[in-house]
Structure formats: C-alpha cells, structure tokens
Protein backbone atom coordinates (compact mmCIF):
# COMPACT_ATOMS: atom_id res chain seq x y z
CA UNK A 1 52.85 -59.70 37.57
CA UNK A 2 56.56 -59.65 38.46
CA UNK A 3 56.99 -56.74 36.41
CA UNK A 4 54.67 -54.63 37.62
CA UNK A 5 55.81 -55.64 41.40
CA UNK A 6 59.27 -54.68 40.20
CA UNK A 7 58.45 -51.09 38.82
CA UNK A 8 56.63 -50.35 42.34
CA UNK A 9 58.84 -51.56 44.56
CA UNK A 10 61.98 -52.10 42.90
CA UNK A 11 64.07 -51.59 46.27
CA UNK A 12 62.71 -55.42 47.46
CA UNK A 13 63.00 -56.55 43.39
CA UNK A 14 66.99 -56.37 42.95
CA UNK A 15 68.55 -58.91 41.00
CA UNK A 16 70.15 -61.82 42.99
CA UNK A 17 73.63 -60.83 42.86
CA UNK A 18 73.21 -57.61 44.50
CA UNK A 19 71.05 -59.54 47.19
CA UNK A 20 75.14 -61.26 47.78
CA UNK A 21 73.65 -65.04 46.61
CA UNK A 22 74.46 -65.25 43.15
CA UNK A 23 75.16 -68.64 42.36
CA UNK A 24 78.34 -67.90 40.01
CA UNK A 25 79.82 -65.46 42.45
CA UNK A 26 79.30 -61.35 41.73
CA UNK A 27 82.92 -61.81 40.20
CA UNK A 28 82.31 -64.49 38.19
CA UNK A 29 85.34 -66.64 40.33
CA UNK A 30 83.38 -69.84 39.43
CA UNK A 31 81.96 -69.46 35.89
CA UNK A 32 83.22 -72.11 33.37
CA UNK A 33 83.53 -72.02 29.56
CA UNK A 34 81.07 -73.54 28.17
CA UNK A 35 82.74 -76.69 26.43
CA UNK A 36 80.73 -75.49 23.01
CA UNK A 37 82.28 -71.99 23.46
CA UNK A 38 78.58 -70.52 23.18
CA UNK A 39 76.28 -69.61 26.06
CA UNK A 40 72.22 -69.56 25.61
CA UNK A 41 70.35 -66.82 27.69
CA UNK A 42 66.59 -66.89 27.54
CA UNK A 43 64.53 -64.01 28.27
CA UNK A 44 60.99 -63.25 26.40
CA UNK A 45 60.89 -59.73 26.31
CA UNK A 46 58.18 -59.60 23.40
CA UNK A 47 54.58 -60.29 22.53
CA UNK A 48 53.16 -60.87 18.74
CA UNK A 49 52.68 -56.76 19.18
CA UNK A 50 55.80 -55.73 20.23
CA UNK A 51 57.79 -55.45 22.99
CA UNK A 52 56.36 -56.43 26.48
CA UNK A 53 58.50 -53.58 28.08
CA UNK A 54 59.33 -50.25 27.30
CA UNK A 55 63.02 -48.98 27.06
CA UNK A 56 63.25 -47.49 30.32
CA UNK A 57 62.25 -50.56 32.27
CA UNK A 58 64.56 -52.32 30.58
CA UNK A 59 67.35 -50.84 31.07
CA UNK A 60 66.88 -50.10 34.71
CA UNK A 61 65.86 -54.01 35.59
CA UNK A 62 67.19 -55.73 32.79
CA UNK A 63 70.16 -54.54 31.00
CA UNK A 64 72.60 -54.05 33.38
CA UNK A 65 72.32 -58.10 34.57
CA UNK A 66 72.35 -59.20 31.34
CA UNK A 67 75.61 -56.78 30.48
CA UNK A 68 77.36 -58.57 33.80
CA UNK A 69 76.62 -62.14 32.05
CA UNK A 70 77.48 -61.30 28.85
CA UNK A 71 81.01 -59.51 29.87
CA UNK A 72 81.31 -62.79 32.35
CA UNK A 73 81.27 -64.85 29.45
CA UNK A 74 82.93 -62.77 26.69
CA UNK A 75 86.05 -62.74 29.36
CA UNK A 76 86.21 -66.83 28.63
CA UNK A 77 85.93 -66.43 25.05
CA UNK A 78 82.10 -67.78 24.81
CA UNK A 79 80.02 -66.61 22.56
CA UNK A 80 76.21 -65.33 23.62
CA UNK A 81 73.13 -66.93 22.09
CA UNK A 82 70.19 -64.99 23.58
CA UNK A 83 66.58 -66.41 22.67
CA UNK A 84 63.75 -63.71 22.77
CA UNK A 85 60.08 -65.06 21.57
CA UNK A 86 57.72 -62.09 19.90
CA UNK A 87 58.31 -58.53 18.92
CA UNK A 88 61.51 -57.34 19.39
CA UNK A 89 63.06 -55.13 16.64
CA UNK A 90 61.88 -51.99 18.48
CA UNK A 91 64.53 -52.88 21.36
CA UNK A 92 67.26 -54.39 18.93
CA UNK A 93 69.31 -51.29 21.05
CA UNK A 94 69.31 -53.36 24.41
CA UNK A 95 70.87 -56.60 22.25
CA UNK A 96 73.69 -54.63 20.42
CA UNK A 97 74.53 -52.81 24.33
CA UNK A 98 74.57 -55.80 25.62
CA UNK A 99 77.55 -57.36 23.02
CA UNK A 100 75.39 -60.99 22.07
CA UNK A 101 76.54 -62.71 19.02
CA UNK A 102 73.34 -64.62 18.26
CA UNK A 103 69.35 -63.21 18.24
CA UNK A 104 66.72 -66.46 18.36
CA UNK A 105 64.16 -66.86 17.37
CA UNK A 106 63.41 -63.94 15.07
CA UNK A 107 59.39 -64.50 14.99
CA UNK A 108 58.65 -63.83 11.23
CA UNK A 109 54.69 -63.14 12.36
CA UNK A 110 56.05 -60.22 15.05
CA UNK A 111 58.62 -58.41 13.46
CA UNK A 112 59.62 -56.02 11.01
CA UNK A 113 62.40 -58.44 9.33
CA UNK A 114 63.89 -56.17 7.29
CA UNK A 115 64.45 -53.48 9.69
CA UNK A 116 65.91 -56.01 12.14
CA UNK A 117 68.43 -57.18 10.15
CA UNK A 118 69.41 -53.59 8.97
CA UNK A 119 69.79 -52.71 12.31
CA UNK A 120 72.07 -56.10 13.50
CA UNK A 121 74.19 -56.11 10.12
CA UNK A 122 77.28 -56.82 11.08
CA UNK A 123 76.92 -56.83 14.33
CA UNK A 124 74.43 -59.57 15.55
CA UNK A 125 73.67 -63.32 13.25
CA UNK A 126 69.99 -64.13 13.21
CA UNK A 127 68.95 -67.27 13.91
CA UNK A 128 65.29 -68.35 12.94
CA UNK A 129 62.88 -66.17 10.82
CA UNK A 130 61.00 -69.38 8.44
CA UNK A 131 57.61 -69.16 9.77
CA UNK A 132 56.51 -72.43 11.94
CA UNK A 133 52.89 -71.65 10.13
CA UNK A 134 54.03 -72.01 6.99
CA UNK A 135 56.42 -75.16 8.15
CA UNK A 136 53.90 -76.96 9.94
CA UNK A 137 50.80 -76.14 7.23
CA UNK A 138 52.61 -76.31 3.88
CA UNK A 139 52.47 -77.22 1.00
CA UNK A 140 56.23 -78.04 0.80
CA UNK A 141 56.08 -75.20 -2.53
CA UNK A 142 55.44 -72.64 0.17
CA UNK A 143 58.25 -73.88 2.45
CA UNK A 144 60.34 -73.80 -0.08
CA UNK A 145 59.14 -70.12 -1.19
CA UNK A 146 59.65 -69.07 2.20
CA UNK A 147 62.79 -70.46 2.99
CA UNK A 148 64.28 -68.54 -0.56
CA UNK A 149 63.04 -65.39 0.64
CA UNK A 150 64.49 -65.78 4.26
CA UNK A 151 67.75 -66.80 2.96
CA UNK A 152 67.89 -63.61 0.65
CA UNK A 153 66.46 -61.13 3.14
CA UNK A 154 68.18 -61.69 6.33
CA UNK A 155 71.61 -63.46 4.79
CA UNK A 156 72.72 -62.64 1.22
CA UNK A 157 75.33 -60.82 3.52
CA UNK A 158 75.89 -63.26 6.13
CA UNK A 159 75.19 -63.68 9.75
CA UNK A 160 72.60 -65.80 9.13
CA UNK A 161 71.32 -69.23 10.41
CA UNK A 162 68.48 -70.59 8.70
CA UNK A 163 65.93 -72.06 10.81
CA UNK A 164 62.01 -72.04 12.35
CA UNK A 165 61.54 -69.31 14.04
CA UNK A 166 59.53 -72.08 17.15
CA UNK A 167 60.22 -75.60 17.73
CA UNK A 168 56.99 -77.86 16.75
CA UNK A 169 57.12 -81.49 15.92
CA UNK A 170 56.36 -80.69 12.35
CA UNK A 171 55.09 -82.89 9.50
CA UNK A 172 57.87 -85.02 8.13
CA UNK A 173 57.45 -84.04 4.53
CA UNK A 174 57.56 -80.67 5.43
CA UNK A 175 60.83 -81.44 7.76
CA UNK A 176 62.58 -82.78 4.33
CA UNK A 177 61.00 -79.87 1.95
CA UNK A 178 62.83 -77.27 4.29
CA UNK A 179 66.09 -79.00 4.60
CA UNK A 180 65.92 -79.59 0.79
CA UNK A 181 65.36 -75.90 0.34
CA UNK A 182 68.22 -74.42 2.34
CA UNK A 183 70.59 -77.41 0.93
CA UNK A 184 69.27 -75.93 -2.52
CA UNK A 185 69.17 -72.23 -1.64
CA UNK A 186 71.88 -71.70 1.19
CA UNK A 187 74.89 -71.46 -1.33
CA UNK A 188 76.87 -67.94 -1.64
CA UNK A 189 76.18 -66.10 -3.47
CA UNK A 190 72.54 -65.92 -2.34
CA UNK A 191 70.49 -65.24 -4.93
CA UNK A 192 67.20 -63.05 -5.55
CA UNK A 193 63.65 -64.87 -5.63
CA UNK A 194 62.22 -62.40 -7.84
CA UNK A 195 63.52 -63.43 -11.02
CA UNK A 196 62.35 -60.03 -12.37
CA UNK A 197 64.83 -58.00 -10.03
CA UNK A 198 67.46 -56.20 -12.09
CA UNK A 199 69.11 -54.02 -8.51
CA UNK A 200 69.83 -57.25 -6.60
C-alpha cells in the first residue's frame, strides 16, 4: 500500500512539488480562482472505524501539502471544500490547521456527530450527516425523522448544509420526502425534535 511504502521509505515518497514538477508551480504563479470562489479537495483519510492514519503520519505526509493548497487558494479568495469518506472526528485537528471552510461528507454511520460539530463550531460548516441507509431504505417517516434531528444537532447554530452523507441514485419518493423535510425543518430558528425538551 502507498502508505506503508511512504512510512519506509519516505525519502523516494515526497510530494510532487518538492520533486520540482508540480503542475501549478511550487509558487502557485499559475493557479486560477476558481470561477465559483470554492475549491473541492478529496482525500479519504477514514474507514467506518476511524481514521486510516494516525496523527503523526499525517502530519509528516499529509498536512503540510494540503496547508500549501489551502494557503494557495485562500490568497485568491476561494473558499476550501475538502471531502473525507469514514471516520474522521478523531483528526478534526488536521482540518482546523489546515484553514478549510467546508468538511464532506460527515458519514453519520462513522462518526461521533456531536463531538464533531463541537469541535468545528464556528470554525468549519458541515456538509452531509443524513444517513444514505436511511435515505435509500425509508420509509419517508424515517427520512423525515432523521433529517429533523440532523438539522438540530449539527445546525441550530449554523454552519450547516443539509445533505446525504454518499451520493446513491436513491428512490424518488424518498428524494421528495427529504427535500420536503429540510424545506419544512431548515427554517431559523431550528427547533428541537423532542417535543419533551424543556433546555433546548
């Protein structure tokens, strides 16, 4: 695995741009904004148990390329949308040093949701987090339940986009029922789903 060749021999594993061929030039002399003023980065750095590397090979192989494209970009005024499949609140560290703006797909089956958004509050929107189970099984009652709770636990204080946390050719029915439910649900001031809760 390219991992494990890069931990033993990480003299021959260097990123491209310190091998001198990076594409957008080590000083970024021919980056563009993107038209959109957002950028997408795609790395899966996590499995349905957690994290598929550990802190320190992260930030020796990983963090400081991804800190050189998202300083490239934040120097044209774009903002970052980094996608990350599987369990990844245990490294929500490397996303806030790195500076991105958006966290996708927030895998509702692999991570602890309510730590993760404690620990991006403010500081990094989620987008994702409905279960593509629950979208693609149903019954449109439990989309709707789900979406509700989403809504209230990772954006009754913002920096939130509501969405699958994969991309499936669902059921149309159950398209509709979760579009009906954010359209129903997604108005501030977001309210509880447990109509006995007397702190929210």
């Amino acid at each position: 695995m390219l991992p494990d060749k890069r931990y033993r021999a990480p003299a021959r594993e260097k990123p491209p741009h310190d091998k001198g061929d990076d594409p957008v030039g080590p000083s970024g002399d021919d980056a563009r904004p993107s038209p959109q003023g957002i950028q997408g980065l795609s790395d899966d750095l996590g499995s349905q148990r957690g994290p598929l590397f550990s802190p320190g090979i992260l930030h020796e192989f990983f963090v400081p390329e991804y800190k050189r494209l998202t300083s490239l970009y934040r120097e044209h005024g774009v903002l970052v949308f980094f996608h990350s499949c599987g369990g990844v609140e245990p490294v929500t560290d490397v996303f806030l040093e790195i500076g991105i703006d958006v966290l996708n797909p927030v895998q509702a089956s692999a991570n602890d949701l309510d730590a993760l958004r404690g620990k991006t509050m403010n500081r990094i929107a989620l987008h994702g987090g409905v279960s593509t189970h629950t979208i693609m099984t149903g019954p449109v009652e439990k989309i709707e339940a789900e979406v509700r709770m989403r809504l209230w636990q990772l954006g009754s204080n913002g920096g939130y986009f509501c969405a699958p946390d994969q991309g499936l050719p669902f059921p149309e029915p159950h398209v509709r029922a979760f579009h009906a439910a954010v359209e129903k649900y997604g108005v501030y001031p977001i309210s509880c789903p447990d109509a006995r809760c007397r702190n929210c």
